[in-house]
PDB file of N, CA and C in Angstrom:
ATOM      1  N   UNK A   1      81.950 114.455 169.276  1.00  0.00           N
ATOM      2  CA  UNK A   1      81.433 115.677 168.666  1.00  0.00           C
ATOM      3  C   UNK A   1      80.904 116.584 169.779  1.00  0.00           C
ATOM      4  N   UNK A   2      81.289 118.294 170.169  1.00  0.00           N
ATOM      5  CA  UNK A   2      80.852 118.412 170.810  1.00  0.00           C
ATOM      6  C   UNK A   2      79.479 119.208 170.459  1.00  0.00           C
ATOM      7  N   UNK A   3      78.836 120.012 171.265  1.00  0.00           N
ATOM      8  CA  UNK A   3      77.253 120.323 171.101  1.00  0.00           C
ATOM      9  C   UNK A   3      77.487 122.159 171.225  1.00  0.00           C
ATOM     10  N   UNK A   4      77.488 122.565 169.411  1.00  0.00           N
ATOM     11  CA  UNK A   4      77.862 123.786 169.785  1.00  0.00           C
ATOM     12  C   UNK A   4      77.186 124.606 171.142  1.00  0.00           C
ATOM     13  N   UNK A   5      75.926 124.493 171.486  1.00  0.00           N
ATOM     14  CA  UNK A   5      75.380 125.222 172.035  1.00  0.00           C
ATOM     15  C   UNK A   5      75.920 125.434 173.569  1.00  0.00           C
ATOM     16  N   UNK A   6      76.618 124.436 174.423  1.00  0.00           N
ATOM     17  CA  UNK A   6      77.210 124.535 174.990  1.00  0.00           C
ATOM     18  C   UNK A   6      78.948 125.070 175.002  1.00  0.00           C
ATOM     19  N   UNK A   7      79.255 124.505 173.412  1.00  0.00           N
ATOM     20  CA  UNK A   7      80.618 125.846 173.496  1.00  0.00           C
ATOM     21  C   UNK A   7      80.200 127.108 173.180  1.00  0.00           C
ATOM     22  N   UNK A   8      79.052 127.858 172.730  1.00  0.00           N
ATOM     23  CA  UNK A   8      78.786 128.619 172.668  1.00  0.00           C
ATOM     24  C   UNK A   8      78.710 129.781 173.983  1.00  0.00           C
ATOM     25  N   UNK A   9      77.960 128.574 174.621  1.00  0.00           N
ATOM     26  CA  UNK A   9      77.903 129.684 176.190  1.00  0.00           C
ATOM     27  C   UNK A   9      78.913 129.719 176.686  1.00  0.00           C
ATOM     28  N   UNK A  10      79.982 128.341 177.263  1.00  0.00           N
ATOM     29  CA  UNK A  10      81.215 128.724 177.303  1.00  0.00           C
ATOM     30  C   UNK A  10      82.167 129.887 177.411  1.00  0.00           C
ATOM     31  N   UNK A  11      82.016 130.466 175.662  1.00  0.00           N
ATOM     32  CA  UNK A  11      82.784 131.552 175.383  1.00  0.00           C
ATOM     33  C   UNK A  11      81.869 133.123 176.149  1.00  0.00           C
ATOM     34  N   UNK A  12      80.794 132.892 176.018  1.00  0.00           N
ATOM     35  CA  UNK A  12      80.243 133.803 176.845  1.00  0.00           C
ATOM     36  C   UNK A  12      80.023 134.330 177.917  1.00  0.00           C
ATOM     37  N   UNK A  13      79.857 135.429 178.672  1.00  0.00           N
ATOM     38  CA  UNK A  13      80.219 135.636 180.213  1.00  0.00           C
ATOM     39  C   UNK A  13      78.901 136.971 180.715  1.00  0.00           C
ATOM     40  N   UNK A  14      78.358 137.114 181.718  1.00  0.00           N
ATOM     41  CA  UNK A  14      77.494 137.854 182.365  1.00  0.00           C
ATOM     42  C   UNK A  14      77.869 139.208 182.426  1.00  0.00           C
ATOM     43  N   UNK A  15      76.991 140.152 182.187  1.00  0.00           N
ATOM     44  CA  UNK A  15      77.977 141.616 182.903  1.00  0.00           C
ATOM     45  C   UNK A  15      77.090 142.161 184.180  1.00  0.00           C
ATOM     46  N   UNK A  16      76.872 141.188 185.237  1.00  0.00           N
ATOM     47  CA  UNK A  16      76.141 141.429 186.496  1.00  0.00           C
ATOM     48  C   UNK A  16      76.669 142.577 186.848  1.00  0.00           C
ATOM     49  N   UNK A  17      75.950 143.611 187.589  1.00  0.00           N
ATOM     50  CA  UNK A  17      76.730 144.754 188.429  1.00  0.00           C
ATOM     51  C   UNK A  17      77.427 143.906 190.119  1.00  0.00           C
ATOM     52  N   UNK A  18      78.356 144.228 190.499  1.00  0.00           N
ATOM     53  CA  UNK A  18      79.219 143.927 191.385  1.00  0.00           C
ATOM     54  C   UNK A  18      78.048 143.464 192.294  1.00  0.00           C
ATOM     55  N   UNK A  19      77.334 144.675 192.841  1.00  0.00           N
ATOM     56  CA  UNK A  19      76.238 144.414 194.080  1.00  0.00           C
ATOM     57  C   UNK A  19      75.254 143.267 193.908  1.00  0.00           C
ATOM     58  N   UNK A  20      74.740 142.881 192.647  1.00  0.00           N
ATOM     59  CA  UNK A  20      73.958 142.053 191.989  1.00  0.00           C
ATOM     60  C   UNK A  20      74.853 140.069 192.025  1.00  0.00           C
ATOM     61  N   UNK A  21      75.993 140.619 192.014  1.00  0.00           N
ATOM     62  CA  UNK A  21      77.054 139.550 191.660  1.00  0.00           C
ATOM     63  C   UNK A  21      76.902 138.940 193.361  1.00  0.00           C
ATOM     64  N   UNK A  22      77.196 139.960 194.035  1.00  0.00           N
ATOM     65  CA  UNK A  22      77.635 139.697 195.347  1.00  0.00           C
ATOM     66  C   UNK A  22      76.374 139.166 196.132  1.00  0.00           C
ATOM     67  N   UNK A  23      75.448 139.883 195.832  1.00  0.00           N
ATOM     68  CA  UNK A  23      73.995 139.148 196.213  1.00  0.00           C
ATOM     69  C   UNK A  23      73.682 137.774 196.275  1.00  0.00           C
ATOM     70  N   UNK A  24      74.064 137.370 194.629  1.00  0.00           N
ATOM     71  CA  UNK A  24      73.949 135.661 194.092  1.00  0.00           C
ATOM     72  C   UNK A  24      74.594 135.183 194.715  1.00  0.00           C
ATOM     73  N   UNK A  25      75.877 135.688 194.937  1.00  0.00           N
ATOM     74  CA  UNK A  25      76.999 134.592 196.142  1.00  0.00           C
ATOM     75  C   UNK A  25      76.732 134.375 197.467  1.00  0.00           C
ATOM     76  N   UNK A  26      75.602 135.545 198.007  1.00  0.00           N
ATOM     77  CA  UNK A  26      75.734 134.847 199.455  1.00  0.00           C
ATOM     78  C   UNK A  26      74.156 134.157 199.233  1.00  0.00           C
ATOM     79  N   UNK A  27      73.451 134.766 198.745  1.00  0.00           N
ATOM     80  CA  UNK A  27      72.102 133.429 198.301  1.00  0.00           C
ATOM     81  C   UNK A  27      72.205 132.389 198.011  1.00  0.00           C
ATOM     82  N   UNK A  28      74.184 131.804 197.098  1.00  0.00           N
ATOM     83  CA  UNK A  28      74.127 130.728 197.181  1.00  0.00           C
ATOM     84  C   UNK A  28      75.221 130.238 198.581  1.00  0.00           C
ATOM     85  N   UNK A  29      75.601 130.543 198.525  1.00  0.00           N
ATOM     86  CA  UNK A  29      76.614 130.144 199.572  1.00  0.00           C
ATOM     87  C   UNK A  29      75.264 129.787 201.107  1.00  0.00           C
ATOM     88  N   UNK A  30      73.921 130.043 201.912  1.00  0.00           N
ATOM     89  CA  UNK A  30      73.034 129.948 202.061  1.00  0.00           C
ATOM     90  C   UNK A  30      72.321 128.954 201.284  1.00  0.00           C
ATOM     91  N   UNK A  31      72.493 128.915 200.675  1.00  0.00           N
ATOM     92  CA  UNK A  31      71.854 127.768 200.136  1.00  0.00           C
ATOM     93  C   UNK A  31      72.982 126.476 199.879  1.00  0.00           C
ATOM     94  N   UNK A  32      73.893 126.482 199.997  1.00  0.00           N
ATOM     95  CA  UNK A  32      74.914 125.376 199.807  1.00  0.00           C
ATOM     96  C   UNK A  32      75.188 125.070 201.441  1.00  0.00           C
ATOM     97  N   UNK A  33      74.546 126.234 202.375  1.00  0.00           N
ATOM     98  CA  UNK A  33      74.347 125.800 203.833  1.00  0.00           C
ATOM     99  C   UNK A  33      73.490 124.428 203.960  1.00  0.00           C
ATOM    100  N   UNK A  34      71.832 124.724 203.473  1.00  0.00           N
ATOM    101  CA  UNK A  34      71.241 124.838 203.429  1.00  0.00           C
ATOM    102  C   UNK A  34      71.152 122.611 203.068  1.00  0.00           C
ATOM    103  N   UNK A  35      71.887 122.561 201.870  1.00  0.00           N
ATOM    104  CA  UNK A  35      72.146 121.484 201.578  1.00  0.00           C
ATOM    105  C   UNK A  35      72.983 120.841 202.488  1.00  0.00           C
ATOM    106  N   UNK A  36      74.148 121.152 203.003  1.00  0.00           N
ATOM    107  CA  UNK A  36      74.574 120.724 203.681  1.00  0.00           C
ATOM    108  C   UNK A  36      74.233 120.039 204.773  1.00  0.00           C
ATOM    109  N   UNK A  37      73.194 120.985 205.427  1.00  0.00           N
ATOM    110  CA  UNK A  37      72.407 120.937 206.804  1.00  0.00           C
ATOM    111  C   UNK A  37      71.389 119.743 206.421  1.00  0.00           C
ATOM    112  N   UNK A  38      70.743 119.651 205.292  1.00  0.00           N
ATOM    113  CA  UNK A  38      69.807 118.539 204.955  1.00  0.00           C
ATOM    114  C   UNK A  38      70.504 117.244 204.339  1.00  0.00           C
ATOM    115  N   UNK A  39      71.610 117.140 204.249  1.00  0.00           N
ATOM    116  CA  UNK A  39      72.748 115.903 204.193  1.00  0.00           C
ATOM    117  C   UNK A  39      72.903 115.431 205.686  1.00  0.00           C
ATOM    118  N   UNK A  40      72.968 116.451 206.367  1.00  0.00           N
ATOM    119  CA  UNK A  40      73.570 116.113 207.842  1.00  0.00           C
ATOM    120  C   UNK A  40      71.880 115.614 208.603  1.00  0.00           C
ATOM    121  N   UNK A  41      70.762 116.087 208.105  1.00  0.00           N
ATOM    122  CA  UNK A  41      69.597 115.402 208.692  1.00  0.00           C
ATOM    123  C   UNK A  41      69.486 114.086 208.265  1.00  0.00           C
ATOM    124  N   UNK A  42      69.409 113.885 207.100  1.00  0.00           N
ATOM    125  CA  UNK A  42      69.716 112.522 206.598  1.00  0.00           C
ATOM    126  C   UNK A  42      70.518 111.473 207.116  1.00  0.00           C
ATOM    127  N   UNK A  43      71.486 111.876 207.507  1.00  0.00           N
ATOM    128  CA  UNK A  43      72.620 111.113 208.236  1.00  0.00           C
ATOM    129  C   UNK A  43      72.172 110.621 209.878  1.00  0.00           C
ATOM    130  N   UNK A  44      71.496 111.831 210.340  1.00  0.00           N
ATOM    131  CA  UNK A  44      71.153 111.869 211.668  1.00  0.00           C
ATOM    132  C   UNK A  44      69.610 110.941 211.375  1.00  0.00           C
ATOM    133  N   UNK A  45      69.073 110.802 210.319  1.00  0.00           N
ATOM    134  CA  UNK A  45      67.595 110.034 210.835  1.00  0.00           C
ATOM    135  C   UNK A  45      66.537 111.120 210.949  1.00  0.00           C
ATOM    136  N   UNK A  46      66.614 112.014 210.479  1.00  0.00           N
ATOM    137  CA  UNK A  46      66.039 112.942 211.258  1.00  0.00           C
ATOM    138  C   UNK A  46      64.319 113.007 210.291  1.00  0.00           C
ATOM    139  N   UNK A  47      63.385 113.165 210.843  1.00  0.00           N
ATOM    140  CA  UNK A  47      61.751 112.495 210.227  1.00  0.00           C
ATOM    141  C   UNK A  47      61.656 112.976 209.164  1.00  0.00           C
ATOM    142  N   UNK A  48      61.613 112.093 208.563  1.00  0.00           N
ATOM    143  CA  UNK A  48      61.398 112.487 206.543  1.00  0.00           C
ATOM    144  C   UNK A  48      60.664 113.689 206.347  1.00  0.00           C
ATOM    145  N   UNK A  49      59.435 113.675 207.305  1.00  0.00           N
ATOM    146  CA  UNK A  49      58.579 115.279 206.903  1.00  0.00           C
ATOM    147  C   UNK A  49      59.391 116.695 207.163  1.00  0.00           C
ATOM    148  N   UNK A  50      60.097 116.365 207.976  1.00  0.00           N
ATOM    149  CA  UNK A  50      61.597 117.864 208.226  1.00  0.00           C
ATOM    150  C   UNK A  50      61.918 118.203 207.536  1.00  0.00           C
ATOM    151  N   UNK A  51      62.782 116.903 207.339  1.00  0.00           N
ATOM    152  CA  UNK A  51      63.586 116.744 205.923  1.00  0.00           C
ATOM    153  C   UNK A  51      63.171 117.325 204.413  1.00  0.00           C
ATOM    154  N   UNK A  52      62.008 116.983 204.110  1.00  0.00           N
ATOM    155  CA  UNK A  52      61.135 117.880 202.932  1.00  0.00           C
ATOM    156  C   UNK A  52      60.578 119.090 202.743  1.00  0.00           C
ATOM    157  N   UNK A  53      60.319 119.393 204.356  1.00  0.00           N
ATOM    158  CA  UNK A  53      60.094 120.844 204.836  1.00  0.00           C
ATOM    159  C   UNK A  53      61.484 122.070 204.257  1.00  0.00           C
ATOM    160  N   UNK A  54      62.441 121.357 204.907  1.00  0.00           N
ATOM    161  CA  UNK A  54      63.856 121.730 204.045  1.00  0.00           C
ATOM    162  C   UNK A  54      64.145 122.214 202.731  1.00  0.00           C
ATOM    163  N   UNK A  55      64.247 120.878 202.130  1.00  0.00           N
ATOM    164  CA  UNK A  55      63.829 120.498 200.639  1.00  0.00           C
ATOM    165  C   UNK A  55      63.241 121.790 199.978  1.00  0.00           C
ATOM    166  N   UNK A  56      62.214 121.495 201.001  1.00  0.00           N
ATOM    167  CA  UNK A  56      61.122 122.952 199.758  1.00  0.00           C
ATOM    168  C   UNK A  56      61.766 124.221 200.116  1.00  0.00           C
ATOM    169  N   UNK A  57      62.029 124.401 201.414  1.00  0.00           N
ATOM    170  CA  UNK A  57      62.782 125.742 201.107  1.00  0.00           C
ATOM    171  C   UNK A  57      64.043 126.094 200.509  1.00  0.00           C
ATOM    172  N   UNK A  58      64.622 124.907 200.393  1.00  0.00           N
ATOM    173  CA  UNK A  58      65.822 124.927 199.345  1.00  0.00           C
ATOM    174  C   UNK A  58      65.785 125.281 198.365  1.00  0.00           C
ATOM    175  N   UNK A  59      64.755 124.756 197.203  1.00  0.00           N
ATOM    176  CA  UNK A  59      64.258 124.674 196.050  1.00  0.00           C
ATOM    177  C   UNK A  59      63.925 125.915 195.888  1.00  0.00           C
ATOM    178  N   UNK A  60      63.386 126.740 197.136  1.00  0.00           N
ATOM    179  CA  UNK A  60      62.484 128.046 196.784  1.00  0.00           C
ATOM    180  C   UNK A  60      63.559 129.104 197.203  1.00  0.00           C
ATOM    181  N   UNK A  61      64.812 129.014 197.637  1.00  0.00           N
ATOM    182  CA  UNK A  61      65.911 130.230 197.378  1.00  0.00           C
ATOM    183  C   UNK A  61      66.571 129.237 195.910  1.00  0.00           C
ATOM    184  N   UNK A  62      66.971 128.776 195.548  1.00  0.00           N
ATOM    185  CA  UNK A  62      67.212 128.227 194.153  1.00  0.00           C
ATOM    186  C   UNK A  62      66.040 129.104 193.375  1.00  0.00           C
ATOM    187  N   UNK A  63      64.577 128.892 193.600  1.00  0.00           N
ATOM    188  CA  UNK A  63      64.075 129.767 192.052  1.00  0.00           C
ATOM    189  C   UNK A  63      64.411 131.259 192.188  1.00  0.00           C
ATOM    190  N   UNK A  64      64.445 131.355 193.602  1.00  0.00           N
ATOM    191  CA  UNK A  64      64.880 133.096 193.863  1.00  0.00           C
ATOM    192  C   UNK A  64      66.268 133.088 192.936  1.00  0.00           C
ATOM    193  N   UNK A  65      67.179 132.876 193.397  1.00  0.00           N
ATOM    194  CA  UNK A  65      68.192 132.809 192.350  1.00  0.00           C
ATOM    195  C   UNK A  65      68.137 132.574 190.623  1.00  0.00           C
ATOM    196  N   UNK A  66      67.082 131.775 190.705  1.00  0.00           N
ATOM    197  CA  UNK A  66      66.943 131.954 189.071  1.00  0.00           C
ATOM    198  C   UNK A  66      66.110 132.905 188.612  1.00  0.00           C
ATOM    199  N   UNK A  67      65.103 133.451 189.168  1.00  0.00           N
ATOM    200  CA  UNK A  67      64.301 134.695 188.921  1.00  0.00           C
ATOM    201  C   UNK A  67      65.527 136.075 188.975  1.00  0.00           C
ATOM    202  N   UNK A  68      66.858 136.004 189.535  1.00  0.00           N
ATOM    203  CA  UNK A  68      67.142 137.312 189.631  1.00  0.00           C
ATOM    204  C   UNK A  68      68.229 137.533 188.718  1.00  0.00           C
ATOM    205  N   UNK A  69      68.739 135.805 188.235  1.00  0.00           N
ATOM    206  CA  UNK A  69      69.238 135.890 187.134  1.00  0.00           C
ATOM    207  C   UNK A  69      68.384 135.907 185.961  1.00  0.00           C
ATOM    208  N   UNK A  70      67.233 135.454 185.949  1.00  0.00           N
ATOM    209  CA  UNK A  70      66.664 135.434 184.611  1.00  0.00           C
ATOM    210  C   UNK A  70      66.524 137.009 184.319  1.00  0.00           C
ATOM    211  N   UNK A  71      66.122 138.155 185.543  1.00  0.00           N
ATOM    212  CA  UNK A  71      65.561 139.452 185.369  1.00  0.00           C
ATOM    213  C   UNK A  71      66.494 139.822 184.766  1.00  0.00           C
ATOM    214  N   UNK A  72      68.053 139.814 185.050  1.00  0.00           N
ATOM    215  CA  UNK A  72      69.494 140.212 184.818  1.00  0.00           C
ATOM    216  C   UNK A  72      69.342 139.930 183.147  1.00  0.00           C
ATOM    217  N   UNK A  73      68.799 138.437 182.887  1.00  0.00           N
ATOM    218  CA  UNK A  73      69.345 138.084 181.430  1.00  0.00           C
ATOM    219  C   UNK A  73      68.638 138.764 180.454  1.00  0.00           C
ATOM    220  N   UNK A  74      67.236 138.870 180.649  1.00  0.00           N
ATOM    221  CA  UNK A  74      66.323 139.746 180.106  1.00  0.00           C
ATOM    222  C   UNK A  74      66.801 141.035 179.898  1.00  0.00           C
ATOM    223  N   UNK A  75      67.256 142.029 181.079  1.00  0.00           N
ATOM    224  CA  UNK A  75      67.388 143.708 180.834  1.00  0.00           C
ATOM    225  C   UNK A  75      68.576 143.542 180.101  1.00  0.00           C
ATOM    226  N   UNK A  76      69.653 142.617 180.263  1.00  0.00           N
ATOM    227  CA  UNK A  76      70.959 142.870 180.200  1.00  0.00           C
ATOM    228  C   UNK A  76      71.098 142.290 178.521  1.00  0.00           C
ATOM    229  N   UNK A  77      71.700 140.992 178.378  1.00  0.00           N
ATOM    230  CA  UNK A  77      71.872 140.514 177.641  1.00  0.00           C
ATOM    231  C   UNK A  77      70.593 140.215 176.536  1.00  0.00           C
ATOM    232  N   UNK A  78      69.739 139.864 176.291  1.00  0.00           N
ATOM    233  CA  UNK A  78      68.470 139.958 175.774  1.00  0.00           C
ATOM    234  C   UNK A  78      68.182 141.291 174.839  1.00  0.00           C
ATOM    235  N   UNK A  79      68.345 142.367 175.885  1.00  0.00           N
ATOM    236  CA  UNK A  79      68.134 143.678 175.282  1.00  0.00           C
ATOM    237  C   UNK A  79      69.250 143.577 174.692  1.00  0.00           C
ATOM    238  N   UNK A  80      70.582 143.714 174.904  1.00  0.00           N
ATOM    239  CA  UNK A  80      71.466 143.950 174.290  1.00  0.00           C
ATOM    240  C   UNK A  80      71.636 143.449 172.678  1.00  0.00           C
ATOM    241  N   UNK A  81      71.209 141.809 173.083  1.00  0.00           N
ATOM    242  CA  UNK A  81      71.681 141.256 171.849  1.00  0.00           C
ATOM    243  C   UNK A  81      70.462 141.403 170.586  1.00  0.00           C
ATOM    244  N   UNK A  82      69.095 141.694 171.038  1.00  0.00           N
ATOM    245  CA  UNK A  82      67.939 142.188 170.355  1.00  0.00           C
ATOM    246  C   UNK A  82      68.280 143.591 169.461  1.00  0.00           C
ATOM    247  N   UNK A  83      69.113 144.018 170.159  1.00  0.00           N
ATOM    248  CA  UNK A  83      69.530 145.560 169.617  1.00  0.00           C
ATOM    249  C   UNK A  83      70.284 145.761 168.705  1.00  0.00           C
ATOM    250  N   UNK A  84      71.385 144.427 168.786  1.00  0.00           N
ATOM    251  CA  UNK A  84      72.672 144.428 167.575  1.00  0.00           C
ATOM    252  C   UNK A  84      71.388 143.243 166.064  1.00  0.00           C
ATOM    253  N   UNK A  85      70.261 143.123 166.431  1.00  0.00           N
ATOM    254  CA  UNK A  85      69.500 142.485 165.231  1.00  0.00           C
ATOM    255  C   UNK A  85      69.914 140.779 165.848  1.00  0.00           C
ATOM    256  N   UNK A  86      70.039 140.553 166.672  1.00  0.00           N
ATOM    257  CA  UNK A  86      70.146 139.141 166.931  1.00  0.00           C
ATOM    258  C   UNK A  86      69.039 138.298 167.612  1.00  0.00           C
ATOM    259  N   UNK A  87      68.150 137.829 166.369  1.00  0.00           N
ATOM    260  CA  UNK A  87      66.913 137.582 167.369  1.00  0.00           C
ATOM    261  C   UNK A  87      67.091 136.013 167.450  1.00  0.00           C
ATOM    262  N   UNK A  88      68.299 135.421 166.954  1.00  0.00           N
ATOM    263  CA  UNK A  88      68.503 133.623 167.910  1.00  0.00           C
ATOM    264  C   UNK A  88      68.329 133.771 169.305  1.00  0.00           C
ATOM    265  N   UNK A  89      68.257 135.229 169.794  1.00  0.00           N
ATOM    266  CA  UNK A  89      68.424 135.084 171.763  1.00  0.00           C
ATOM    267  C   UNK A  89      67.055 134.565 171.724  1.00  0.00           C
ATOM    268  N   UNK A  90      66.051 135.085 171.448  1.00  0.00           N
ATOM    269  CA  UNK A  90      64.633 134.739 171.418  1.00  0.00           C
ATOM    270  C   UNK A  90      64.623 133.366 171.495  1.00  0.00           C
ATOM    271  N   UNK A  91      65.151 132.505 170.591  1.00  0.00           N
ATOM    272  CA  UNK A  91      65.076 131.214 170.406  1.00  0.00           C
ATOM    273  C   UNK A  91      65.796 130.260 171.809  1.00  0.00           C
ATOM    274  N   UNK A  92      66.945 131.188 172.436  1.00  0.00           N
ATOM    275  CA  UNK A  92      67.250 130.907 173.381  1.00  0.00           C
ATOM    276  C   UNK A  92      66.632 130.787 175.332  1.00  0.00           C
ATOM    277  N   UNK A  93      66.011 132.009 175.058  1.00  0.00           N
ATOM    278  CA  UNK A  93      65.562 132.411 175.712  1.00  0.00           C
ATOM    279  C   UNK A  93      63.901 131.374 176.596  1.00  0.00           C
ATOM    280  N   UNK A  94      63.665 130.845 174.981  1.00  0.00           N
ATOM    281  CA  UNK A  94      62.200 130.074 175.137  1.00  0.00           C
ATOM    282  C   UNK A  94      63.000 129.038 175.915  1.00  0.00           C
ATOM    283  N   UNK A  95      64.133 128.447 175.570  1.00  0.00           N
ATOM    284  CA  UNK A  95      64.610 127.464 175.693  1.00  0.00           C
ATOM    285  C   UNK A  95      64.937 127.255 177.130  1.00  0.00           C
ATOM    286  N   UNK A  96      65.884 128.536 177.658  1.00  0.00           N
ATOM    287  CA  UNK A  96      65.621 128.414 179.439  1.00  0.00           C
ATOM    288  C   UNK A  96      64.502 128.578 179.891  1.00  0.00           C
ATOM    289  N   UNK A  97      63.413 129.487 179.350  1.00  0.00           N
ATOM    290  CA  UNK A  97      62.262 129.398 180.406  1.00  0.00           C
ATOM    291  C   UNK A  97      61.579 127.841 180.473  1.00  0.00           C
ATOM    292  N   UNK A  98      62.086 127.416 179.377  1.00  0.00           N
ATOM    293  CA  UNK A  98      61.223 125.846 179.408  1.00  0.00           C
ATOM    294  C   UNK A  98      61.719 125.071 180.435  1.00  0.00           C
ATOM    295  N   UNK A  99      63.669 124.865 180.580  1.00  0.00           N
ATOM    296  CA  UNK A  99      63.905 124.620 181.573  1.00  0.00           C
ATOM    297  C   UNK A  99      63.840 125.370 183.006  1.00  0.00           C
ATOM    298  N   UNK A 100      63.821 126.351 183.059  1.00  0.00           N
ATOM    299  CA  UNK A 100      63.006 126.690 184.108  1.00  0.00           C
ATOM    300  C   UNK A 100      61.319 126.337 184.766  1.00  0.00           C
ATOM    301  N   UNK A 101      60.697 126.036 184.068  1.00  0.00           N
ATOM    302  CA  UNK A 101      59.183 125.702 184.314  1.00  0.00           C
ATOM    303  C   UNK A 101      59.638 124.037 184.415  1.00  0.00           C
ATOM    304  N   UNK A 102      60.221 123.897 183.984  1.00  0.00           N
ATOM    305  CA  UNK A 102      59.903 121.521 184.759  1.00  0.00           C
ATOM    306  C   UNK A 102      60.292 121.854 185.740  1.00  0.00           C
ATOM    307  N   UNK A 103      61.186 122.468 186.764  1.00  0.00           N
ATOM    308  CA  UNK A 103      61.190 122.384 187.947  1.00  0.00           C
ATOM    309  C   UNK A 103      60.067 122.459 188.546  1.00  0.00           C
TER     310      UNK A 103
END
């Protein structure tokens, strides 16, 4: 059985502006450095406290990335779908910030 809520998003897609789009890609692509480089400390031995020093700055371009998508989902989609009378986004919405805050 699958879990509508995930075919739901599925069918759905972002309308980022190009510059906004292109932003996220090199923040992640930097950050998929980023991992990389702390795989390769690991490998090397390199002193666990580095290593976490890393870590945290990893984690902290990851929330940057989710703060600039969340701003995006809010003006963009949020407003949008609030406007056609669709207030399940609301219900949605609680739902990522929740997963957003256990990190």
């Amino acid at each position: 059985m699958s879990n509508p809520v995930v075919s739901n998003a599925s069918c759905r897609k972002s309308n980022h502006p190009e510059s906004v789009k292109t932003d996220l890609i090199h923040r992640l692509n930097r950050i998929e450095g980023q991992v990389r480089g702390i795989k390769g400390m690991v490998d090397k031995d390199v002193y666990c406290d580095d290593i976490i020093t890393q870590l945290s700055a990893t984690q902290s371009a990851l929330n940057s990335v989710a703060k600039v998508l969340l701003q995006g989902h809010l003006k963009g989609c949020v407003v949008d779908r609030l406007a056609e009378g669709d207030e399940e986004i609301l219900d949605e919405l609680l739902v990522t910030i929740q997963k957003l805050m256990k990190k």
